[in-house]
N, C-alpha and C. Protein backbone atom coordinates (compact mmCIF):
# COMPACT_ATOMS: atom_id res chain seq x y z
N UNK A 1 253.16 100.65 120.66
CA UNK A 1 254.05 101.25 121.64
C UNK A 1 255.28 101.77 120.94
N UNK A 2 255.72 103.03 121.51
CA UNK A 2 256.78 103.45 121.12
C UNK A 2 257.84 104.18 122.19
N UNK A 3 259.19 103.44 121.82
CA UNK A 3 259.92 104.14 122.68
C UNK A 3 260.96 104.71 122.25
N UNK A 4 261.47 105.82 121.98
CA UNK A 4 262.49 106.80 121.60
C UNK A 4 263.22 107.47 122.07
N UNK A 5 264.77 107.60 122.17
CA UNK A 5 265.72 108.09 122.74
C UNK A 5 265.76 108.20 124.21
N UNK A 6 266.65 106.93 124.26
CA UNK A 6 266.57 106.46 126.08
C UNK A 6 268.19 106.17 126.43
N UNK A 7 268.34 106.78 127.44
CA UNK A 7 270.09 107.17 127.85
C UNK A 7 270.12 106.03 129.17
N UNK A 8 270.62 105.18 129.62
CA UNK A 8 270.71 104.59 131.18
C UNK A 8 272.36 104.13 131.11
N UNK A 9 272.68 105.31 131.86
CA UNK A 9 274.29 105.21 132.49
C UNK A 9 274.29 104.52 133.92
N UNK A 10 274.85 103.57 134.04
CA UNK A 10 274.85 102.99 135.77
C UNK A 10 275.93 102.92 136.30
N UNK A 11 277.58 103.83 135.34
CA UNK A 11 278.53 104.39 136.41
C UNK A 11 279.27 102.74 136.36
N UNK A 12 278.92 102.28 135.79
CA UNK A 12 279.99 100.71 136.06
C UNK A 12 279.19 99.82 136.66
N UNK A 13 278.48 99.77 137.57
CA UNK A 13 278.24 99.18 138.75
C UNK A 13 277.58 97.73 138.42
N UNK A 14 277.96 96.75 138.61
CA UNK A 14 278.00 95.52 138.35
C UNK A 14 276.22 95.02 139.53
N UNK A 15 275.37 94.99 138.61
CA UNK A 15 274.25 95.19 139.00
C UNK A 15 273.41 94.42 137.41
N UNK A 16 271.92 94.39 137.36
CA UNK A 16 271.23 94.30 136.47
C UNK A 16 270.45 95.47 135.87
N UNK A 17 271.11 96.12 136.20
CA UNK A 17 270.04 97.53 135.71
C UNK A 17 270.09 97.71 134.18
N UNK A 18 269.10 98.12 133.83
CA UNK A 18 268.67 98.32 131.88
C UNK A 18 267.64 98.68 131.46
N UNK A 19 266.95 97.90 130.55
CA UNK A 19 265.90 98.25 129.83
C UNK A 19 265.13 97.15 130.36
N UNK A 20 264.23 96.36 130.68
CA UNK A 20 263.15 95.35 130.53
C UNK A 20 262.23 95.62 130.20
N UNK A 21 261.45 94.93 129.35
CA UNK A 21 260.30 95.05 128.22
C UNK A 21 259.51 93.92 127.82
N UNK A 22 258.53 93.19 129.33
CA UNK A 22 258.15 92.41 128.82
C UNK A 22 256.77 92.13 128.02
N UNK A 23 256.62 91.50 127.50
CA UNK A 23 254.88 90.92 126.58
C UNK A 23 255.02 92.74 126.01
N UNK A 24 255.88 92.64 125.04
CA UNK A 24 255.86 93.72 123.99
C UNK A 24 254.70 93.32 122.58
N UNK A 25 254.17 94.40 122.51
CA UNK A 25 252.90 94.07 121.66
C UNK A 25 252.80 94.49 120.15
N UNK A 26 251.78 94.43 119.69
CA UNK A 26 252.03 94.60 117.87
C UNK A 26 252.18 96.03 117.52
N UNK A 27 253.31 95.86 116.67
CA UNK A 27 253.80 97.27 116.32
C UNK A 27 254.30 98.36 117.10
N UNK A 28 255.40 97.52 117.89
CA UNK A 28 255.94 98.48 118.69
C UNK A 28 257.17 98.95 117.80
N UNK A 29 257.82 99.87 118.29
CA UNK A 29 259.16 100.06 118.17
C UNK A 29 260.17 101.55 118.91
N UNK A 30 260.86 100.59 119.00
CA UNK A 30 262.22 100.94 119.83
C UNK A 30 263.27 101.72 119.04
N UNK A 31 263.74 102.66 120.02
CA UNK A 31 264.97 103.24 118.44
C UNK A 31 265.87 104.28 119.73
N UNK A 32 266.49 104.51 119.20
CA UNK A 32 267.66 105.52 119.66
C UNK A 32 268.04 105.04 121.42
N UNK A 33 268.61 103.60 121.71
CA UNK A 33 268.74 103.15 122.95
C UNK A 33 270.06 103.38 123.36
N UNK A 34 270.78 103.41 123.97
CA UNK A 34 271.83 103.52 124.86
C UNK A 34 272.19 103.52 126.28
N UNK A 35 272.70 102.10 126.79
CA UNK A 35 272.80 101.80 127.98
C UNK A 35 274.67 101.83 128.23
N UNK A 36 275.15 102.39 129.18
CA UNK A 36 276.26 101.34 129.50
C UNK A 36 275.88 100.94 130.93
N UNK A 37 276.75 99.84 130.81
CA UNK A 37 276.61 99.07 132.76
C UNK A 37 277.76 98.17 132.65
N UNK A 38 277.93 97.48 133.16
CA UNK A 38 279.38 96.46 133.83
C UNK A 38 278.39 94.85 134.14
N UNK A 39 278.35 94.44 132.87
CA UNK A 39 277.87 92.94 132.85
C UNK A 39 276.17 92.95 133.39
N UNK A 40 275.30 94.02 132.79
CA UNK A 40 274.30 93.92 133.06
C UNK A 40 273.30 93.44 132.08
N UNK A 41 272.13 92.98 132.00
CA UNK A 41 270.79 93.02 130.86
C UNK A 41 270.66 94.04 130.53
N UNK A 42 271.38 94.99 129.40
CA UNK A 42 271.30 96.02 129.67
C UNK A 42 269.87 96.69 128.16
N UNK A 43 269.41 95.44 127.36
CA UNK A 43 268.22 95.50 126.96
C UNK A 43 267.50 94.34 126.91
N UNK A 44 266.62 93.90 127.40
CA UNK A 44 265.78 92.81 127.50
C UNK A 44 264.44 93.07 127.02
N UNK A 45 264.50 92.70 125.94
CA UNK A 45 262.83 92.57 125.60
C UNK A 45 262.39 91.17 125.10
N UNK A 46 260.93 91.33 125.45
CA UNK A 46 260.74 89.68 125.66
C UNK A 46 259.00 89.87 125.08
N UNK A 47 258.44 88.98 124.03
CA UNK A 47 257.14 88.93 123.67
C UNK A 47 256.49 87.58 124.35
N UNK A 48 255.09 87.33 123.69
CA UNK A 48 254.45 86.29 124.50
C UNK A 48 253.98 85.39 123.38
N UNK A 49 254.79 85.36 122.50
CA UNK A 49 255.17 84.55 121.53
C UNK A 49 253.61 84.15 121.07
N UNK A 50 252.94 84.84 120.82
CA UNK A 50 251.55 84.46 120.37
C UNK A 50 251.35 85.97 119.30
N UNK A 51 250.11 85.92 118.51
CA UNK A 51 249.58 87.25 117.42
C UNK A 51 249.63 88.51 117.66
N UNK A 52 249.54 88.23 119.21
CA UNK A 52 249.73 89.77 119.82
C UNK A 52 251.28 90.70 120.00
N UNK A 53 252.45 89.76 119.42
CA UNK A 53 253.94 90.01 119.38
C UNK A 53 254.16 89.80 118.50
N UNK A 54 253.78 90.87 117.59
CA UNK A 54 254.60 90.73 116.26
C UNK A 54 254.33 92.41 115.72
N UNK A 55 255.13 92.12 114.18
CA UNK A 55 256.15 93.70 114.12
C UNK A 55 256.59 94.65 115.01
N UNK A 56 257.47 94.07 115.66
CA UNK A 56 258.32 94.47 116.52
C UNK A 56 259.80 95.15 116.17
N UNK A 57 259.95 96.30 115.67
CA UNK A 57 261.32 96.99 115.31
C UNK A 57 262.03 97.65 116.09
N UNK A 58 263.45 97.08 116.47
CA UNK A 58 264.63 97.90 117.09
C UNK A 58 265.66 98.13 116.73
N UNK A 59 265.96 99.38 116.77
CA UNK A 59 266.87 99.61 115.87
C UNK A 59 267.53 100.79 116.55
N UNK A 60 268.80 101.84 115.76
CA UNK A 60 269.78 102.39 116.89
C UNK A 60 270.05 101.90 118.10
N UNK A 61 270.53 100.95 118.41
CA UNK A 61 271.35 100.80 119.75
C UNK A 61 272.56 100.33 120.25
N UNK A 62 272.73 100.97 121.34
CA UNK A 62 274.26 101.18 121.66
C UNK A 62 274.77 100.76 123.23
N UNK A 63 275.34 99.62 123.30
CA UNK A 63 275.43 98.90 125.05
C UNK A 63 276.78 98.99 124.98
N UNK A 64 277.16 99.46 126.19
CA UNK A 64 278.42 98.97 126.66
C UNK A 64 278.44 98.70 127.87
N UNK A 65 278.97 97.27 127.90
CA UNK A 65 279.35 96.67 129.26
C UNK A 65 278.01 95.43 129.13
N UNK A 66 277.26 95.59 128.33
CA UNK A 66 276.24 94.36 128.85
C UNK A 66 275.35 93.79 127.88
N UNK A 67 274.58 93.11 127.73
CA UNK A 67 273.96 92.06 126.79
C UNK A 67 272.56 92.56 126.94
N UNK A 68 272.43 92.36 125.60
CA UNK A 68 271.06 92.78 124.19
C UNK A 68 270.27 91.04 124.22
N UNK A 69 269.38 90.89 124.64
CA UNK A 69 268.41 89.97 124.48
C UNK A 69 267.08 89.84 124.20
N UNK A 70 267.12 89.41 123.38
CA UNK A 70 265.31 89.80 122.50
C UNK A 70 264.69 88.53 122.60
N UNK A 71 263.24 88.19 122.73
CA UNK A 71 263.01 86.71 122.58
C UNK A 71 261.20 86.85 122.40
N UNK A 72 260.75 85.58 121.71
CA UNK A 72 259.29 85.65 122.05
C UNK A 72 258.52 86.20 120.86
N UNK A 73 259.45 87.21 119.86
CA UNK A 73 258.50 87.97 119.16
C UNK A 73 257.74 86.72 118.20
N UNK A 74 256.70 86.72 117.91
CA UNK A 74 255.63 85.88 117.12
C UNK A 74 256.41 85.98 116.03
N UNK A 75 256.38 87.15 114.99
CA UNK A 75 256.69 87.03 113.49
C UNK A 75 257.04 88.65 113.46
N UNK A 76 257.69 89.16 112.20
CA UNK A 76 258.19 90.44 112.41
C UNK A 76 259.09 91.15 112.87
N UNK A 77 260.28 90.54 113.23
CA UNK A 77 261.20 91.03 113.85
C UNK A 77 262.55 91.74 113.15
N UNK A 78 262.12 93.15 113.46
CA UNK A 78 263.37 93.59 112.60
C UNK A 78 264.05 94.04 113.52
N UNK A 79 265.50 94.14 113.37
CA UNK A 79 266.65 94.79 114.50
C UNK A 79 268.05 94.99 113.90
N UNK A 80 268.24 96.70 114.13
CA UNK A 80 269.01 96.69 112.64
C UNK A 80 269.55 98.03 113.84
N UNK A 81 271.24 98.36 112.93
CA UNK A 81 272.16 99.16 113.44
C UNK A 81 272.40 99.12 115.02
N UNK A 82 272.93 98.20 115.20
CA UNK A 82 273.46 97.55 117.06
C UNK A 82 274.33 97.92 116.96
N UNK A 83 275.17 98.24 118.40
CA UNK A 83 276.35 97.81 118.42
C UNK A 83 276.80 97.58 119.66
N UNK A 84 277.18 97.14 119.90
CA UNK A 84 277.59 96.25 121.34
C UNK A 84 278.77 95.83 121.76
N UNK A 85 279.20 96.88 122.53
CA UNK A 85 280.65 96.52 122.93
C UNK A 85 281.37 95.96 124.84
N UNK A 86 282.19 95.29 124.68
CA UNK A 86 282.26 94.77 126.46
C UNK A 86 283.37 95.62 126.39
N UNK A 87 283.67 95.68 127.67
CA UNK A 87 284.74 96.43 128.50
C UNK A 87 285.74 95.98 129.29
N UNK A 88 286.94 96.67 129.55
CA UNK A 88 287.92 96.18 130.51
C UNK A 88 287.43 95.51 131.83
N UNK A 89 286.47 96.65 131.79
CA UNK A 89 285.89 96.20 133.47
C UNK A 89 285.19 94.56 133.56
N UNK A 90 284.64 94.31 132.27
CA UNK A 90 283.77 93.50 131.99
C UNK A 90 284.45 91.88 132.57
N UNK A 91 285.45 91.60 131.72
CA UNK A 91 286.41 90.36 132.11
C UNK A 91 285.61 89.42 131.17
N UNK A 92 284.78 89.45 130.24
CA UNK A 92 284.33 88.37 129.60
C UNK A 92 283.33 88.96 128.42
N UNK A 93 283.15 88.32 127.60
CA UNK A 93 282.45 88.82 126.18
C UNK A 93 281.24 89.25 126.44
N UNK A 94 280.49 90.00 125.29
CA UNK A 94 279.41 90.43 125.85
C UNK A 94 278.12 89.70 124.82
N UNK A 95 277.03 89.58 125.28
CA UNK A 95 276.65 88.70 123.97
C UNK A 95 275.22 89.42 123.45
N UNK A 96 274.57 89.55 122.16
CA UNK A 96 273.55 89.62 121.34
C UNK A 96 272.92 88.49 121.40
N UNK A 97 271.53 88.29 122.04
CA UNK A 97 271.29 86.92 122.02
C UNK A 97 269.27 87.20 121.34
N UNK A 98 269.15 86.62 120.20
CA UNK A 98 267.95 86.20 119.86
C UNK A 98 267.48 85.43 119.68
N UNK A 99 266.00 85.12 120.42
CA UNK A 99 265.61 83.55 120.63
C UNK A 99 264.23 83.39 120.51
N UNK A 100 264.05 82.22 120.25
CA UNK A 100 262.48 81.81 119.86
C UNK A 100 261.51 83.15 119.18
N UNK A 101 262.15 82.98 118.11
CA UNK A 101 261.26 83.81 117.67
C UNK A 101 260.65 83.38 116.22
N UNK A 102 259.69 83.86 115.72
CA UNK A 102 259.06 83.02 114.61
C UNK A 102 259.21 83.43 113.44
N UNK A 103 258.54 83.74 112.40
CA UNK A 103 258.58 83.82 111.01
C UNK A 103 259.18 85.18 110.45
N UNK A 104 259.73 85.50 109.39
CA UNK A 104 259.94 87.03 108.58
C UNK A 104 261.17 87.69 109.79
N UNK A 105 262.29 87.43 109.99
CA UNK A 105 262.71 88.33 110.91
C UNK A 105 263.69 88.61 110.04
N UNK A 106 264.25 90.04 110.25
CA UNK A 106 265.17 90.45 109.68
C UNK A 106 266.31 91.22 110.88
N UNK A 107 267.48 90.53 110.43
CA UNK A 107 268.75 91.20 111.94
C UNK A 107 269.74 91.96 110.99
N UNK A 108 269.91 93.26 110.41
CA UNK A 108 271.08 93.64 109.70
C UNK A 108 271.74 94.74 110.64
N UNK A 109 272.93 94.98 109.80
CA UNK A 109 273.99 95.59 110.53
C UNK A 109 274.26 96.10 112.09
N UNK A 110 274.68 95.06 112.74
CA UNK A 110 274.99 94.34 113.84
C UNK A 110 276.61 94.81 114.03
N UNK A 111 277.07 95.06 115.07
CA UNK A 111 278.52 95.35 115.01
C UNK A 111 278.74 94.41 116.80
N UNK A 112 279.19 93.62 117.32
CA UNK A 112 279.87 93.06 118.20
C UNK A 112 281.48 92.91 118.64
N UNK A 113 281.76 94.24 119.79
CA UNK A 113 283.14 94.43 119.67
C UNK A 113 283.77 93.44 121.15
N UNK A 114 283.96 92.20 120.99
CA UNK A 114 284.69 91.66 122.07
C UNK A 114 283.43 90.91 122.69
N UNK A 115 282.49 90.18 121.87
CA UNK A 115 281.59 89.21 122.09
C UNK A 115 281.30 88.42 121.04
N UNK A 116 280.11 88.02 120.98
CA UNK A 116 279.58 86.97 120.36
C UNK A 116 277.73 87.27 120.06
N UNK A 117 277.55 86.75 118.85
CA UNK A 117 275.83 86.67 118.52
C UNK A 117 275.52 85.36 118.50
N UNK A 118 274.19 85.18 118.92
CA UNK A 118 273.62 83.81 119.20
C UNK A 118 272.08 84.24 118.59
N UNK A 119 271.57 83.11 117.81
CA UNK A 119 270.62 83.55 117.36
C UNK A 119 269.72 81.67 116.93
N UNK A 120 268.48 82.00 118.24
CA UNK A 120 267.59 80.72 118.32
C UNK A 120 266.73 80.60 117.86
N UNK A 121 266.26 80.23 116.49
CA UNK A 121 264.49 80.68 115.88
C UNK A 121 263.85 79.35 115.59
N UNK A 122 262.48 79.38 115.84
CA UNK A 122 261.67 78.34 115.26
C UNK A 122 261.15 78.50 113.92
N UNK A 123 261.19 79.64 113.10
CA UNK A 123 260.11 79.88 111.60
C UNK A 123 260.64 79.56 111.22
N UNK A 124 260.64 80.94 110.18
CA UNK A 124 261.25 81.03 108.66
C UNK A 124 261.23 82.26 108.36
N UNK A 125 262.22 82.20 106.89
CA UNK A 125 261.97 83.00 106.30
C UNK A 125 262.91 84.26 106.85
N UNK A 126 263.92 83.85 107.25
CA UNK A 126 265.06 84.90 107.99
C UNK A 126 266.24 85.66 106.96
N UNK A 127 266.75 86.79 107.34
CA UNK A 127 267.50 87.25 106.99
C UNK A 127 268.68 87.97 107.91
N UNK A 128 270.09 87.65 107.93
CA UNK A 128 271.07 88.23 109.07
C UNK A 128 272.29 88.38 107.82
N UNK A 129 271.91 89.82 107.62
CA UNK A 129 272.98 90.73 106.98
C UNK A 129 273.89 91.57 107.43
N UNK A 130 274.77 91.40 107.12
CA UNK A 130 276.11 92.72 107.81
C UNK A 130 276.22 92.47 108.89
N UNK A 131 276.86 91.67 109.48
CA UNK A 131 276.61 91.55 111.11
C UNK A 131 278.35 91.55 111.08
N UNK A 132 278.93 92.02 112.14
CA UNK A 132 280.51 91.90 112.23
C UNK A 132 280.40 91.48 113.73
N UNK A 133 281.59 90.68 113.77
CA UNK A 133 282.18 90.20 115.48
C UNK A 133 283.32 90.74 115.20
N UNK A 134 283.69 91.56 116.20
CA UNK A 134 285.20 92.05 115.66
C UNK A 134 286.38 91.30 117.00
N UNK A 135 287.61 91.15 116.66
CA UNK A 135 288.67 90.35 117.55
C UNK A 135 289.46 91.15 118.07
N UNK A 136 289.87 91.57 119.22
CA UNK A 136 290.64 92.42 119.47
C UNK A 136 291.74 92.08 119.40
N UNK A 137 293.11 92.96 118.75
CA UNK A 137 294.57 91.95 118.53
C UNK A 137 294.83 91.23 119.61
N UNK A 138 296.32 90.31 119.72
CA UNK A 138 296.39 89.73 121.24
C UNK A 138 295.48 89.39 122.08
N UNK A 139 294.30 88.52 121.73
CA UNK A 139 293.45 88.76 122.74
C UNK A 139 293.23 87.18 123.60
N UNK A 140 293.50 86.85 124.80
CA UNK A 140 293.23 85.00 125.25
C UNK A 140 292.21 84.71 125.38
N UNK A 141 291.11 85.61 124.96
CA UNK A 141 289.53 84.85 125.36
C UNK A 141 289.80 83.67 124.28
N UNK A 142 288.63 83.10 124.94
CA UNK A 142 288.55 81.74 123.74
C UNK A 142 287.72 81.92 122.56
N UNK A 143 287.40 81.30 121.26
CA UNK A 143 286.61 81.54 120.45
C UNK A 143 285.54 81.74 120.30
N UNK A 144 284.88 80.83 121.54
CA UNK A 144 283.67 81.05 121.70
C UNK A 144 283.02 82.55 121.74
N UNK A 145 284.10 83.48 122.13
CA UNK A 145 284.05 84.91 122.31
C UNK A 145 283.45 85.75 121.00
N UNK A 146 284.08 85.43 119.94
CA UNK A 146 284.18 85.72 118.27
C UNK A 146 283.50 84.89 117.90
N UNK A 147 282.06 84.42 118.16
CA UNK A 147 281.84 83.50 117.04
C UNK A 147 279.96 84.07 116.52
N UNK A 148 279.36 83.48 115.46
CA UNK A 148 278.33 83.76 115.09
C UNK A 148 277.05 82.70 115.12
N UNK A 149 276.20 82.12 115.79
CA UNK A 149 275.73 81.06 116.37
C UNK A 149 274.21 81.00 115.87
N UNK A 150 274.00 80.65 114.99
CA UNK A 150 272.59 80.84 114.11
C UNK A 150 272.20 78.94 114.30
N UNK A 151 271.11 78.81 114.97
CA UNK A 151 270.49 77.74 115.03
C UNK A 151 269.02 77.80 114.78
N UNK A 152 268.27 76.66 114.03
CA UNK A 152 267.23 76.85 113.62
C UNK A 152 266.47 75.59 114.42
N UNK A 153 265.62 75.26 113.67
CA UNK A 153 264.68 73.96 113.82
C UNK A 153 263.73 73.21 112.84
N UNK A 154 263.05 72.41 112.89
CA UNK A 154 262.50 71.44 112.06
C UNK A 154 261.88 72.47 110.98
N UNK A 155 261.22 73.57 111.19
CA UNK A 155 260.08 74.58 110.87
C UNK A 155 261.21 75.84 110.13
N UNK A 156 262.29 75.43 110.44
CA UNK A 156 263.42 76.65 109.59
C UNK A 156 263.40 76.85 108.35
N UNK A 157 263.27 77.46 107.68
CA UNK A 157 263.34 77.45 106.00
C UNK A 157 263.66 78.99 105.38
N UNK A 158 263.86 78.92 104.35
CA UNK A 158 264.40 80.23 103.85
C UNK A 158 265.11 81.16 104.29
N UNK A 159 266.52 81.08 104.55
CA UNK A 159 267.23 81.44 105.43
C UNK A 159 268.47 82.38 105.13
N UNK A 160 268.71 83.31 105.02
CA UNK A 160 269.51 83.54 103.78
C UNK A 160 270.69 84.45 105.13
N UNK A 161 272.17 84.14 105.31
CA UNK A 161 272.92 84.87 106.08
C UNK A 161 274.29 85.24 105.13
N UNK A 162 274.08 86.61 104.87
CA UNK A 162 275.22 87.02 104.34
C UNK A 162 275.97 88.48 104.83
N UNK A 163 277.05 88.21 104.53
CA UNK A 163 278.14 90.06 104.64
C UNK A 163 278.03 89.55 106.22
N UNK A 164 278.92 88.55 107.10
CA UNK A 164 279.18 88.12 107.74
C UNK A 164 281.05 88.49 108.06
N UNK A 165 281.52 88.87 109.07
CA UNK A 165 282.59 88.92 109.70
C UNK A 165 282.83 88.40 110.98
N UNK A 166 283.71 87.68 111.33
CA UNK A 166 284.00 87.12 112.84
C UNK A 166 285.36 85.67 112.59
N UNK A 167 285.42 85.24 113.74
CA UNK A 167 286.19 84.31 113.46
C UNK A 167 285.65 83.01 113.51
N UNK A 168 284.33 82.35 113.54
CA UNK A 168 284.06 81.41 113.84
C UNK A 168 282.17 81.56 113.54
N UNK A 169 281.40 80.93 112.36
CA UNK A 169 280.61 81.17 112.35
C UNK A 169 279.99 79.24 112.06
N UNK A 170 278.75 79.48 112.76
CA UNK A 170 277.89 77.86 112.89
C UNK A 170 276.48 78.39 112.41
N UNK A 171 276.30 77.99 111.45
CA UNK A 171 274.54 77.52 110.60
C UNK A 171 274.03 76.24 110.58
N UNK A 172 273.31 75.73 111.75
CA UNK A 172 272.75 74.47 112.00
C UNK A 172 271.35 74.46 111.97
N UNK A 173 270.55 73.19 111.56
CA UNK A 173 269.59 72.59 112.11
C UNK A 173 268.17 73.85 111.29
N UNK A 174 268.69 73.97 110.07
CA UNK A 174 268.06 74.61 109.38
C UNK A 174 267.44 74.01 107.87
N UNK A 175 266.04 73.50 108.17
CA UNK A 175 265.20 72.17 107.30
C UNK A 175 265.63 72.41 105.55
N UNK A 176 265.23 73.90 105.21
CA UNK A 176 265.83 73.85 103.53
C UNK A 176 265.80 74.98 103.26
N UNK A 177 266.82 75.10 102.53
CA UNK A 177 266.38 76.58 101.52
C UNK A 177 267.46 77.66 102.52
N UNK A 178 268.48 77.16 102.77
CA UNK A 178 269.99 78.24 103.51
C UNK A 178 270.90 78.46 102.39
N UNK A 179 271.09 79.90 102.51
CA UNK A 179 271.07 80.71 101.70
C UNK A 179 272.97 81.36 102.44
N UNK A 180 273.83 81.21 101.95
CA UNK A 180 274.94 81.59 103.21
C UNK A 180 275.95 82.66 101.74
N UNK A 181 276.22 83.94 101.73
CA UNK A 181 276.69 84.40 101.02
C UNK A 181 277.98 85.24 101.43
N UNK A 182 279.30 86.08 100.99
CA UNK A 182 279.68 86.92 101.63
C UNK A 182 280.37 87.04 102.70
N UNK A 183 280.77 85.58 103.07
CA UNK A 183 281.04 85.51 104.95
C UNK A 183 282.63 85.33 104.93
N UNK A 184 283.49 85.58 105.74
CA UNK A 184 284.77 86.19 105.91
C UNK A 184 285.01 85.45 107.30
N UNK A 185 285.22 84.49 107.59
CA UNK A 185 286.15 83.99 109.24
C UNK A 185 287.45 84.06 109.15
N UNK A 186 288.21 83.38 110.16
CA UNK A 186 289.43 83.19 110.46
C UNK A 186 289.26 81.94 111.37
N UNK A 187 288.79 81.10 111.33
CA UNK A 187 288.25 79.91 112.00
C UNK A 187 287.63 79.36 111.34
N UNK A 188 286.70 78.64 112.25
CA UNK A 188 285.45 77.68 111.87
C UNK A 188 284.03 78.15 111.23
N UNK A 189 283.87 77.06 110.33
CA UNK A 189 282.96 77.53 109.16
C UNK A 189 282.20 76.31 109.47
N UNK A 190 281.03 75.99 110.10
CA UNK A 190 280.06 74.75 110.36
C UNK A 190 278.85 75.15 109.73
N UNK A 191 278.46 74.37 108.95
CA UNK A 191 276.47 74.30 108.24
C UNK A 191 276.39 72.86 107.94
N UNK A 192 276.63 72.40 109.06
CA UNK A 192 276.36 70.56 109.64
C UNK A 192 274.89 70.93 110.50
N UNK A 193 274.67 69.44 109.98
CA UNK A 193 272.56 69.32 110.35
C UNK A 193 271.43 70.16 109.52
N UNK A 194 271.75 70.30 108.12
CA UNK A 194 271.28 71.32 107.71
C UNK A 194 270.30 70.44 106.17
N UNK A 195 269.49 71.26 106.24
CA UNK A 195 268.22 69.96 105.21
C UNK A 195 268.71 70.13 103.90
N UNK A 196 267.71 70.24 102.68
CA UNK A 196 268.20 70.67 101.39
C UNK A 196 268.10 72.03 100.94
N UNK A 197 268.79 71.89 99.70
CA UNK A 197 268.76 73.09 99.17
C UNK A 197 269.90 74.07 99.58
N UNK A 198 270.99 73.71 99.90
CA UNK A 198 271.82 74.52 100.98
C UNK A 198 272.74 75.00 99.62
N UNK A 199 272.93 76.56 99.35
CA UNK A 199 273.99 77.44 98.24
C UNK A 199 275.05 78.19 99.06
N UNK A 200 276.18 77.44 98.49
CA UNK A 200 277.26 78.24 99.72
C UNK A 200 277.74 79.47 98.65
N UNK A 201 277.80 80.73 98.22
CA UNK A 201 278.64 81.63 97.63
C UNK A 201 280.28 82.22 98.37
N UNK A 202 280.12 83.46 98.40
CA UNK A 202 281.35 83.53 98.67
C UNK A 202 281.83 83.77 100.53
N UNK A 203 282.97 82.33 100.49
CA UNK A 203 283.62 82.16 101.77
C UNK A 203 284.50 82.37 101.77
């Protein structure tokens, strides 16, 4: 499956309207997306976490006002040049959220302007390069807003997250072989619960 250059303007309107994409299948890919909306799903794609969801690539996309959620893909997951920004209208961060997903994924250059990335995997074998959370000056959200949220599990291994920006980044619960290079906060720096083999370079 392929989907290419897709525009969905919804005018503000505080609704769920977007993309949904569920039991996405092998060798799809996604590219040139652009939604804005006012706190909507404004890309949801979702696999069935079995052989039939995998190499799955998305890449060019551009939300404003609403949250990027990917989940399910088997193995194969690449998702590269995001950017994701919330709005006045919004009143609260906007979030990048990837979850349960399995082996070989690769997430690079990621841009998050006035949210947060969250990222839930069961494999291995990951890579999350260039990803920025950016802070807006003066700003009272709480940290949780700015932060970078990489959690793994028993089955986590080879993990490598570098060229990292934000104010607050957490690498947990990742069995061996984390790989953390390049990373730049203004906060909190957590890689507590984390197995062997762990190389910290430059923080």
């Amino acid at each position: 499956m392929s989907i290419t250059s897709v525009i969905v303007d919804d005018g503000w309107l505080a609704n769920d309207s977007g993309i949904f994409i569920n039991g996405i299948g092998n060798h799809s890919n996604l590219s040139n997306i652009t939604v804005k909306c006012n706190g909507c799903a404004a890309l949801a794609v979702t696999g069935r976490y079995d052989t039939h969801s995998s190499h799955v690539n998305i890449r060019d996309v551009t939300v404003t006002g609403g949250n990027i959620k990917i989940g399910n893909v088997y193995s194969h997951l690449s998702v590269s040049n995001v950017k994701a920004m919330a709005t006045v209208y919004q009143n609260y961060c906007t979030d990048l959220l990837v979850y349960n997903c399995g082996s070989n994924m690769s997430i690079t250059d990621v841009v998050v302007d006035h949210g947060r990335v969250l990222m839930i995997f069961a494999g291995s074998h990951f890579t999350i390069r260039n990803v920025i959370v950016k802070t807006p000056p003066n700003d009272t959200y709480t940290l949780q807003c700015y932060s970078i949220y990489i959690n793994g599990s028993s089955n986590s291994s080879h993990v490598k997250v570098t060229g990292i920006r934000a104010m607050a980044i957490s690498v947990t619960k990742i069995s061996s072989n984390l790989d953390v290079d390049d990373v730049y906060i203004d906060g909190l720096f957590d890689v507590s619960e984390n197995g062997n083999n762990i190389t910290q370079g430059r923080i």
